[in-house]
N, C-alpha and C. Protein backbone atom coordinates (compact mmCIF):
# COMPACT_ATOMS: atom_id res chain seq x y z
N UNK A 1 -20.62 1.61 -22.71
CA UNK A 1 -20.79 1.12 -21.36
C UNK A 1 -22.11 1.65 -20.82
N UNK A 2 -22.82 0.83 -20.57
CA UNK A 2 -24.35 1.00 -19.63
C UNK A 2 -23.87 1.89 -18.51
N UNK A 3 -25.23 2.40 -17.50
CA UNK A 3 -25.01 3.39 -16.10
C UNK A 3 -24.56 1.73 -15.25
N UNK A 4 -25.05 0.69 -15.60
CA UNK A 4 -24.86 -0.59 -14.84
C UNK A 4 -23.80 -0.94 -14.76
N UNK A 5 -23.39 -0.91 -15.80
CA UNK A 5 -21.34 -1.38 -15.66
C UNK A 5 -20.89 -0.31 -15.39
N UNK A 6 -21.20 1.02 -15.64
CA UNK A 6 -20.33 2.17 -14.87
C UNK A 6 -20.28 1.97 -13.67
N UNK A 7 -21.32 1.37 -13.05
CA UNK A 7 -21.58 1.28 -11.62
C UNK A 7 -21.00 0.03 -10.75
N UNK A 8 -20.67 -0.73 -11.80
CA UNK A 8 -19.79 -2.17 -11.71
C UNK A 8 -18.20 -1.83 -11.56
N UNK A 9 -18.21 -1.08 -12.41
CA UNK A 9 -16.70 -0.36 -12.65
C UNK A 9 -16.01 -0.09 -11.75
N UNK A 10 -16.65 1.21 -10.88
CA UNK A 10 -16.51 1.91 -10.11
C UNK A 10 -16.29 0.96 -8.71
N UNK A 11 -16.46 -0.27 -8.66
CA UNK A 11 -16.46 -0.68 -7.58
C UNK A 11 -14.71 -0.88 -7.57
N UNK A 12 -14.06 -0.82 -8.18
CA UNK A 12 -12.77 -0.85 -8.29
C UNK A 12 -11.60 0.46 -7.65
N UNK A 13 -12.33 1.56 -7.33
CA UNK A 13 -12.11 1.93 -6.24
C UNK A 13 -12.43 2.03 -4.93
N UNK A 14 -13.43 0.68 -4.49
CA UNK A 14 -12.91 0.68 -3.04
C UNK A 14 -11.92 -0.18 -2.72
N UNK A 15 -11.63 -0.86 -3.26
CA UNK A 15 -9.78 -1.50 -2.52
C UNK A 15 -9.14 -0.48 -2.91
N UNK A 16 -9.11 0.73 -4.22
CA UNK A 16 -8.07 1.88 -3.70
C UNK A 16 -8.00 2.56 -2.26
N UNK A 17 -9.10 3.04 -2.02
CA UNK A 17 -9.66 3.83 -0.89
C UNK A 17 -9.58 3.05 0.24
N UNK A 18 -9.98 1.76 0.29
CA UNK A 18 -9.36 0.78 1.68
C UNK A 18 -7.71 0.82 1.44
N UNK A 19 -6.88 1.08 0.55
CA UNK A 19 -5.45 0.94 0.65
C UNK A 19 -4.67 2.92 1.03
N UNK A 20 -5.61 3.47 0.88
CA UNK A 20 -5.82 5.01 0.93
C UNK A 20 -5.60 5.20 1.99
N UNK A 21 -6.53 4.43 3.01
CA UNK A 21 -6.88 4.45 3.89
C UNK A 21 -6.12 4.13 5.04
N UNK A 22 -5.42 2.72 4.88
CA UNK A 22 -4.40 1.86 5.30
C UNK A 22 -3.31 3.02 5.16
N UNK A 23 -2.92 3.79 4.32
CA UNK A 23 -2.04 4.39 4.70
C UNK A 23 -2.06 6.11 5.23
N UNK A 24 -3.26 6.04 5.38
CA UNK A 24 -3.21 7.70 6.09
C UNK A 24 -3.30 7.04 7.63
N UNK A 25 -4.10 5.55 7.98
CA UNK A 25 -3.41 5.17 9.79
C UNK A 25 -2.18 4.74 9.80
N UNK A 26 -1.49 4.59 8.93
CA UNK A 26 -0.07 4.33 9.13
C UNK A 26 0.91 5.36 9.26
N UNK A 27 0.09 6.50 8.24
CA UNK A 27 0.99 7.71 8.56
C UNK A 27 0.48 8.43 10.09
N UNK A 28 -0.19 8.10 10.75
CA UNK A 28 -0.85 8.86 12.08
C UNK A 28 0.17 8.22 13.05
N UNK A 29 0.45 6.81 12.88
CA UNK A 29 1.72 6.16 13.89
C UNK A 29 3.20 6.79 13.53
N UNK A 30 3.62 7.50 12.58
CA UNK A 30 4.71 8.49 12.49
C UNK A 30 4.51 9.13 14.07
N UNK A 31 3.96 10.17 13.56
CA UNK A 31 4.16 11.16 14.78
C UNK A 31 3.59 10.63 16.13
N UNK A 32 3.18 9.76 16.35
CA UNK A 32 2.75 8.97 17.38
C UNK A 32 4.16 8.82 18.06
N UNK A 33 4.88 7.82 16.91
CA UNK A 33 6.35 7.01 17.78
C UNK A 33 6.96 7.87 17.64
N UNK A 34 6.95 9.11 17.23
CA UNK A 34 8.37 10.20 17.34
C UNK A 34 7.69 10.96 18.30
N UNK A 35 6.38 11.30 19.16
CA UNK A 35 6.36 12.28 20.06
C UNK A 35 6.40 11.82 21.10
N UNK A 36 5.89 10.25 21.10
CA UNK A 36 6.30 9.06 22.44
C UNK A 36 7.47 9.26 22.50
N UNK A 37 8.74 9.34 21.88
CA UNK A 37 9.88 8.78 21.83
C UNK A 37 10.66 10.19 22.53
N UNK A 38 10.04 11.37 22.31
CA UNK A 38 10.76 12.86 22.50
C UNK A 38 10.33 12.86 23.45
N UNK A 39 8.91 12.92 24.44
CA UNK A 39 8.47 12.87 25.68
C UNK A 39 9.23 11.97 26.70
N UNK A 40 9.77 10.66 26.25
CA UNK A 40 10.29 9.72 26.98
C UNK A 40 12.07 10.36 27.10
N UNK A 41 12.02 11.86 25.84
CA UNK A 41 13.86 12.17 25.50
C UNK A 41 14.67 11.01 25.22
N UNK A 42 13.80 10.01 24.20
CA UNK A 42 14.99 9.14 23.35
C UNK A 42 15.30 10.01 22.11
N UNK A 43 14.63 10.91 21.79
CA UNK A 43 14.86 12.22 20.76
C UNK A 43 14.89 13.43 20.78
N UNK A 44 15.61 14.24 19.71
CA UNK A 44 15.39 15.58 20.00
C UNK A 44 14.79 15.70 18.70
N UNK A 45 14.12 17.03 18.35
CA UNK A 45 13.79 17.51 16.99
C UNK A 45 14.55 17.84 15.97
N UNK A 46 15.69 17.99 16.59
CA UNK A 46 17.32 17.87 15.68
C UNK A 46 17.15 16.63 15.24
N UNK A 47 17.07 15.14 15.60
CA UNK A 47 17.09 14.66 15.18
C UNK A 47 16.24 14.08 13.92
N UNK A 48 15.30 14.93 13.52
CA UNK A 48 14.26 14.91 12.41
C UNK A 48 14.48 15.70 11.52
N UNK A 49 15.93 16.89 11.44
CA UNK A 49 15.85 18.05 10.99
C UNK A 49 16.07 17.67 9.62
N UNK A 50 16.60 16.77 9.36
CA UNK A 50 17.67 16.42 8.02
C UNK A 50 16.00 14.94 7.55
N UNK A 51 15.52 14.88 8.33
CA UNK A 51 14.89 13.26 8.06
C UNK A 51 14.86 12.71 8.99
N UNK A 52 15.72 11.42 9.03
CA UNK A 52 15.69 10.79 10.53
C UNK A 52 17.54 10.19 10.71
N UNK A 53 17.84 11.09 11.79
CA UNK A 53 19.21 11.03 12.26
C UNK A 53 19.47 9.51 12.53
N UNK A 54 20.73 9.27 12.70
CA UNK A 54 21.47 7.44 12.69
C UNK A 54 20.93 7.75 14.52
N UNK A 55 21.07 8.35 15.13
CA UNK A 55 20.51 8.42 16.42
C UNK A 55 19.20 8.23 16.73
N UNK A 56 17.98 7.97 15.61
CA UNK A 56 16.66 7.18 16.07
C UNK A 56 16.51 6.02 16.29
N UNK A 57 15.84 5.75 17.33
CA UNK A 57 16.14 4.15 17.83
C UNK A 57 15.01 3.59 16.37
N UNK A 58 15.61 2.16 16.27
CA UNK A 58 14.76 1.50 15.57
C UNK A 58 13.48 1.68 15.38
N UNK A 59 13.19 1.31 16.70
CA UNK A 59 11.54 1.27 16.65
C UNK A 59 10.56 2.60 16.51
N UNK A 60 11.78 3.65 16.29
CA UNK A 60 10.61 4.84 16.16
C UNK A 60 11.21 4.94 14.57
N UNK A 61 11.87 4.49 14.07
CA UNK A 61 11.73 4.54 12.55
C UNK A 61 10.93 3.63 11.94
N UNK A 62 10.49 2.55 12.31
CA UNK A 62 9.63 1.66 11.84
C UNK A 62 8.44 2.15 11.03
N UNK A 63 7.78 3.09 11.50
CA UNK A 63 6.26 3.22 11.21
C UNK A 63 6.92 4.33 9.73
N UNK A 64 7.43 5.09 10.12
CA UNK A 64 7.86 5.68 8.72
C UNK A 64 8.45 4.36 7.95
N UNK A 65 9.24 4.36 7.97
CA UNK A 65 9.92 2.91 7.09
C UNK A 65 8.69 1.85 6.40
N UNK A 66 7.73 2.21 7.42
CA UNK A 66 6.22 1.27 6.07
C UNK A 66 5.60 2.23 5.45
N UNK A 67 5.54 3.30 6.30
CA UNK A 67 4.77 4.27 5.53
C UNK A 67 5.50 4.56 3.82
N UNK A 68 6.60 4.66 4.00
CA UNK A 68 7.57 5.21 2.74
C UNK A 68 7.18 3.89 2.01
N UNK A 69 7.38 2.77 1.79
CA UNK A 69 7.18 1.47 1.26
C UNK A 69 5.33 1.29 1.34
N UNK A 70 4.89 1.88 1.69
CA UNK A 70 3.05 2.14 1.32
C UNK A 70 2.94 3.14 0.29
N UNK A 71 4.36 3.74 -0.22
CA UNK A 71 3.99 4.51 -1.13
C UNK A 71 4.95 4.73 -2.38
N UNK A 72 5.28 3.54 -2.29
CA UNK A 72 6.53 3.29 -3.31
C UNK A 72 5.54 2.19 -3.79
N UNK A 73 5.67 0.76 -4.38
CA UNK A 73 5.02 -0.18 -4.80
C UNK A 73 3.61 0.27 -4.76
N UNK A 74 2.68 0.08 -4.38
CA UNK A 74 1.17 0.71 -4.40
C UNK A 74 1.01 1.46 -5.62
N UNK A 75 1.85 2.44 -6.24
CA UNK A 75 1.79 3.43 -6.53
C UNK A 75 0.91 2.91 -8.38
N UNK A 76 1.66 1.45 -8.55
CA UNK A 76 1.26 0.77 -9.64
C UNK A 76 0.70 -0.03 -9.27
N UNK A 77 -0.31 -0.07 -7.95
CA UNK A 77 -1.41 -0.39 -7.66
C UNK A 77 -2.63 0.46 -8.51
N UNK A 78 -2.23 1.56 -7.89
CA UNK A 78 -3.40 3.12 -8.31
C UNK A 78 -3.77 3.12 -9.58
N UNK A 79 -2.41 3.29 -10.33
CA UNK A 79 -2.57 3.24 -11.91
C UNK A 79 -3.30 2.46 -12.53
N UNK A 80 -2.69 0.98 -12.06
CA UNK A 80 -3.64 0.17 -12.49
C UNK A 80 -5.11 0.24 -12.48
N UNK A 81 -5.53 0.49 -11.21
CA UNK A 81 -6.69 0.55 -10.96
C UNK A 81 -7.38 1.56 -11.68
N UNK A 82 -6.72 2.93 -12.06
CA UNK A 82 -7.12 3.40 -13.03
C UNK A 82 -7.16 3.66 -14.10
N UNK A 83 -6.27 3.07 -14.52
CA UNK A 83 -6.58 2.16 -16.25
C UNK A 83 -7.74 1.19 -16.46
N UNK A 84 -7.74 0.26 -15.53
CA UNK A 84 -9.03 -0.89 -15.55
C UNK A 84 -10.29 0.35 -15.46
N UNK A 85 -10.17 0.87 -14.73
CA UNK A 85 -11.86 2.19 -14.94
C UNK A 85 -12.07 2.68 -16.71
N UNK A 86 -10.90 3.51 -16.28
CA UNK A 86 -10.76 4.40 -17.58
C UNK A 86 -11.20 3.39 -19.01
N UNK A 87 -10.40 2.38 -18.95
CA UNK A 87 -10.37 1.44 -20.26
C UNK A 87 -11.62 0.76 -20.27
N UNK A 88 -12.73 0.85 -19.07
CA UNK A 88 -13.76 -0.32 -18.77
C UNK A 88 -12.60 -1.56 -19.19
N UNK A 89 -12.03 -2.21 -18.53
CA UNK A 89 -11.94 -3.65 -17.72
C UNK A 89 -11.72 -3.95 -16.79
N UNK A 90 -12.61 -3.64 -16.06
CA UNK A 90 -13.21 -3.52 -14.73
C UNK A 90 -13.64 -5.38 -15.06
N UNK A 91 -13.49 -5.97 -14.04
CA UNK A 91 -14.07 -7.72 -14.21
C UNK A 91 -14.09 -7.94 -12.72
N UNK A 92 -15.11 -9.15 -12.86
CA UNK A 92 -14.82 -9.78 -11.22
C UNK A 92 -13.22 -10.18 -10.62
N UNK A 93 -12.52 -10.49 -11.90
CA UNK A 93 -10.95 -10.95 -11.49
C UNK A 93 -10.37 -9.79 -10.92
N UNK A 94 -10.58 -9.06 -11.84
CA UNK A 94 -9.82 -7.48 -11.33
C UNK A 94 -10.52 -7.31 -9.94
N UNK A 95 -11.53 -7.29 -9.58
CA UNK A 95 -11.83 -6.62 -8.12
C UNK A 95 -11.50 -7.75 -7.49
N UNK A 96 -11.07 -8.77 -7.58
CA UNK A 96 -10.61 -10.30 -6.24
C UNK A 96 -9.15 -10.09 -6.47
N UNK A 97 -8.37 -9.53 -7.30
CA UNK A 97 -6.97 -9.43 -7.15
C UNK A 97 -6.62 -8.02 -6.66
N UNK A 98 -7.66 -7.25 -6.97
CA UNK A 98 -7.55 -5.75 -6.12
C UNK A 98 -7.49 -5.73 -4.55
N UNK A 99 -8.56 -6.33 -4.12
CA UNK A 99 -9.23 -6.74 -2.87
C UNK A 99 -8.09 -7.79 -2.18
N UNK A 100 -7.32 -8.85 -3.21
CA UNK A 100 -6.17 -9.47 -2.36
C UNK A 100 -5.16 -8.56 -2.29
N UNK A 101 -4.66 -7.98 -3.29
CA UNK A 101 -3.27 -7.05 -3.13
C UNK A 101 -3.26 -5.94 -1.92
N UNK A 102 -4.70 -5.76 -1.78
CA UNK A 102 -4.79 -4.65 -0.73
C UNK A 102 -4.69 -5.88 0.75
N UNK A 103 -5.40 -6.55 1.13
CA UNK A 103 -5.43 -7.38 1.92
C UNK A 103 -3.57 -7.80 1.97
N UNK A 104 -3.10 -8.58 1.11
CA UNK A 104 -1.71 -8.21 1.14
C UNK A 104 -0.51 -7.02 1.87
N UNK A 105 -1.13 -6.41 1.24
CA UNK A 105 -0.36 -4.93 1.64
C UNK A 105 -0.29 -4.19 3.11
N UNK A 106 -2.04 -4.92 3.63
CA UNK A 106 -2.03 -4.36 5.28
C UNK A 106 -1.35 -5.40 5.99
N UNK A 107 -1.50 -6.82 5.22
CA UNK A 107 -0.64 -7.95 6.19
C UNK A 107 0.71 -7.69 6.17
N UNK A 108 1.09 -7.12 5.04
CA UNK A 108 2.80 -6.94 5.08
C UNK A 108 2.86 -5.98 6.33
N UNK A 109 2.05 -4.81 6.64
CA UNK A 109 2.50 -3.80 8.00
C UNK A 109 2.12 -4.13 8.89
N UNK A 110 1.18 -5.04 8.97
CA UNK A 110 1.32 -5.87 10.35
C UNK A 110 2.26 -6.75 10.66
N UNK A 111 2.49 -7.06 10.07
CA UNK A 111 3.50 -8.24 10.35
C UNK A 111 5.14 -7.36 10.40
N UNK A 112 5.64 -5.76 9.63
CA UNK A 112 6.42 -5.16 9.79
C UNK A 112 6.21 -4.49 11.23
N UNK A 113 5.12 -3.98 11.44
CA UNK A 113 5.12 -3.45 12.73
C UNK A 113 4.83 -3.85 13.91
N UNK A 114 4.45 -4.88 13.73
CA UNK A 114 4.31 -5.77 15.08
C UNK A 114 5.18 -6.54 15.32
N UNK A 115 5.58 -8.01 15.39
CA UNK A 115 6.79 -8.91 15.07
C UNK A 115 7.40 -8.65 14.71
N UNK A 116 7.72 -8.01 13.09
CA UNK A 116 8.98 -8.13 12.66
C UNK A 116 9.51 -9.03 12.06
N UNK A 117 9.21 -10.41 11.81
CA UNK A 117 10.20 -11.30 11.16
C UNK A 117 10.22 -10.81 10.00
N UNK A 118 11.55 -11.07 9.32
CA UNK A 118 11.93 -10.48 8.13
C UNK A 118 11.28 -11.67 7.06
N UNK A 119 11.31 -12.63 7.49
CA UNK A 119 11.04 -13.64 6.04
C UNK A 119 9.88 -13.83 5.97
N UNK A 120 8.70 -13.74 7.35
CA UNK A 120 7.21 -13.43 6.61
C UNK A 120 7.47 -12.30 6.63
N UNK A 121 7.61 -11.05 6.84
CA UNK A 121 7.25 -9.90 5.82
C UNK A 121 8.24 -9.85 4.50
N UNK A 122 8.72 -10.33 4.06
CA UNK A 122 9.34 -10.74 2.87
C UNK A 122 8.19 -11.76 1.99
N UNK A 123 7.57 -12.51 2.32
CA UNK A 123 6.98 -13.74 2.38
C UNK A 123 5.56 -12.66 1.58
N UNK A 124 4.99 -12.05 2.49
CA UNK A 124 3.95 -11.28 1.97
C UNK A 124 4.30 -10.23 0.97
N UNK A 125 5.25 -9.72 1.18
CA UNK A 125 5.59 -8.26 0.25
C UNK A 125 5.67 -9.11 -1.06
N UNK A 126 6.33 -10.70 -0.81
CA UNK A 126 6.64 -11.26 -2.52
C UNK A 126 5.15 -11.47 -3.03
N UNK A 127 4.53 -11.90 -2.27
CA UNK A 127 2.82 -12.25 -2.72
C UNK A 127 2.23 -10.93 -3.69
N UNK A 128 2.24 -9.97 -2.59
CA UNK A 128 1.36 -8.49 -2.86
C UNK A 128 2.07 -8.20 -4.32
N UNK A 129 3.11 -8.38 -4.56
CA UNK A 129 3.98 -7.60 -5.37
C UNK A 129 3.74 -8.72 -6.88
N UNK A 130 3.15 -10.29 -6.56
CA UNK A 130 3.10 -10.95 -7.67
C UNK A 130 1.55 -10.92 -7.99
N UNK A 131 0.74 -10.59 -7.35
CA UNK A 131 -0.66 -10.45 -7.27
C UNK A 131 -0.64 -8.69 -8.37
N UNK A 132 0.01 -7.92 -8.10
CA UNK A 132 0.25 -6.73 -8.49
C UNK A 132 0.42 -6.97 -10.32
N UNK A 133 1.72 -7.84 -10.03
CA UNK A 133 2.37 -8.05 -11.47
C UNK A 133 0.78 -8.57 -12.54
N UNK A 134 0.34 -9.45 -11.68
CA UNK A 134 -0.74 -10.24 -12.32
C UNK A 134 -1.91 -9.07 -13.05
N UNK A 135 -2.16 -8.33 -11.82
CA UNK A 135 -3.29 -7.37 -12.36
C UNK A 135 -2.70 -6.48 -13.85
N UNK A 136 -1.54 -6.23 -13.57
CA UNK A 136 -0.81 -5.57 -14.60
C UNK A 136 -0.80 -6.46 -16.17
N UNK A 137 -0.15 -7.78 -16.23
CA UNK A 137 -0.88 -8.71 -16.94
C UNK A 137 -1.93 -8.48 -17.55
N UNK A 138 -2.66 -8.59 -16.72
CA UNK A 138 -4.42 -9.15 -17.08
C UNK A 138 -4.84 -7.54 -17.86
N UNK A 139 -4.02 -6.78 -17.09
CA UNK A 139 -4.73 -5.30 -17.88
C UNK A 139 -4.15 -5.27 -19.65
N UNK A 140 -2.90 -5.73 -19.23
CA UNK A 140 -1.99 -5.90 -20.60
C UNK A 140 -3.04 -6.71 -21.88
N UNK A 141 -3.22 -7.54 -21.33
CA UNK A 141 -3.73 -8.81 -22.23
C UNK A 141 -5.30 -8.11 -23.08
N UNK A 142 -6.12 -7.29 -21.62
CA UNK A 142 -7.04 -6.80 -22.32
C UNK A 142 -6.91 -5.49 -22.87
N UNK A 143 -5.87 -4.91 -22.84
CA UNK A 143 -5.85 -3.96 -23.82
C UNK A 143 -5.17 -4.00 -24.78
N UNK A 144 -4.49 -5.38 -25.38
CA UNK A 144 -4.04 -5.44 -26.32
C UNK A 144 -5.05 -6.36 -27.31
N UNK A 145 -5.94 -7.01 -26.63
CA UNK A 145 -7.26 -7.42 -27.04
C UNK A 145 -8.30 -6.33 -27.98
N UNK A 146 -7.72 -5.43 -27.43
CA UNK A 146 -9.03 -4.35 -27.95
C UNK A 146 -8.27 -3.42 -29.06
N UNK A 147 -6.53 -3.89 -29.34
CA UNK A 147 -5.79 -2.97 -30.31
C UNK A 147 -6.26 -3.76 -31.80
């Protein structure tokens, strides 16, 4: 591999780092809706002691509830992404399905944390999650290319 395609390569972690990213502001709305929620005394800190007590209102479990699901699925986002480095197959496909899955992934928490409808955020999570499968694929195909 040339310093040129190393440098091509590498562009494959910035949709990690934009999805990195996406979830360290998602984790900042945690303690946001749980210290709104204790100031207003819809909570106590008992109720966090164990996790989150059947006594948190919905909407202050929400932002955790994406956060935890930003870090469950993704997770074979990462990998991937660093297999395609590691292995050089790094391609233009790989960075437009990187760049959608991440784009994916912030629409799914908007659409969880704002609205709410269950069947578009169902709707997107199925996208992100087949866009995912794909990259996984495509990594498959070229590293069994090179066995």
């Amino acid at each position: 591999m040339t310093a040129g395609d190393t440098v091509e390569a590498a562009r494959i972690f910035l949709p990690m780092a934009a999805l990195a990213g996406w979830t360290f502001a998602v984790m900042l709305l945690v303690p946001y809706a749980r210290f709104k929620a204790a100031f207003r005394g819809r909570v106590t800190a008992a109720d966090f002691r164990y996790g989150e007590s059947p006594s948190v209102p919905a909407d202050v479990r929400l932002p955790n509830r994406n956060l935890v699901s930003l870090l469950e699925v993704p997770v074979l986002f990462y990998v991937a992404c660093l297999t395609l480095y590691a292995t050089t197959s790094v391609d233009t496909g790989a960075l437009y399905l990187a760049w959608l899955y991440v784009a994916l992934r912030m629409g799914h928490s908007l659409v969880h944390l704002t609205y709410n409808n269950v069947f578009h955020r169902l709707g997107v999570y199925a996208a992100s999650n087949l866009v995912l499968l794909t990259v996984w694929i495509r990594l498959a195909l070229a590293l069994a290319d090179r066995a």
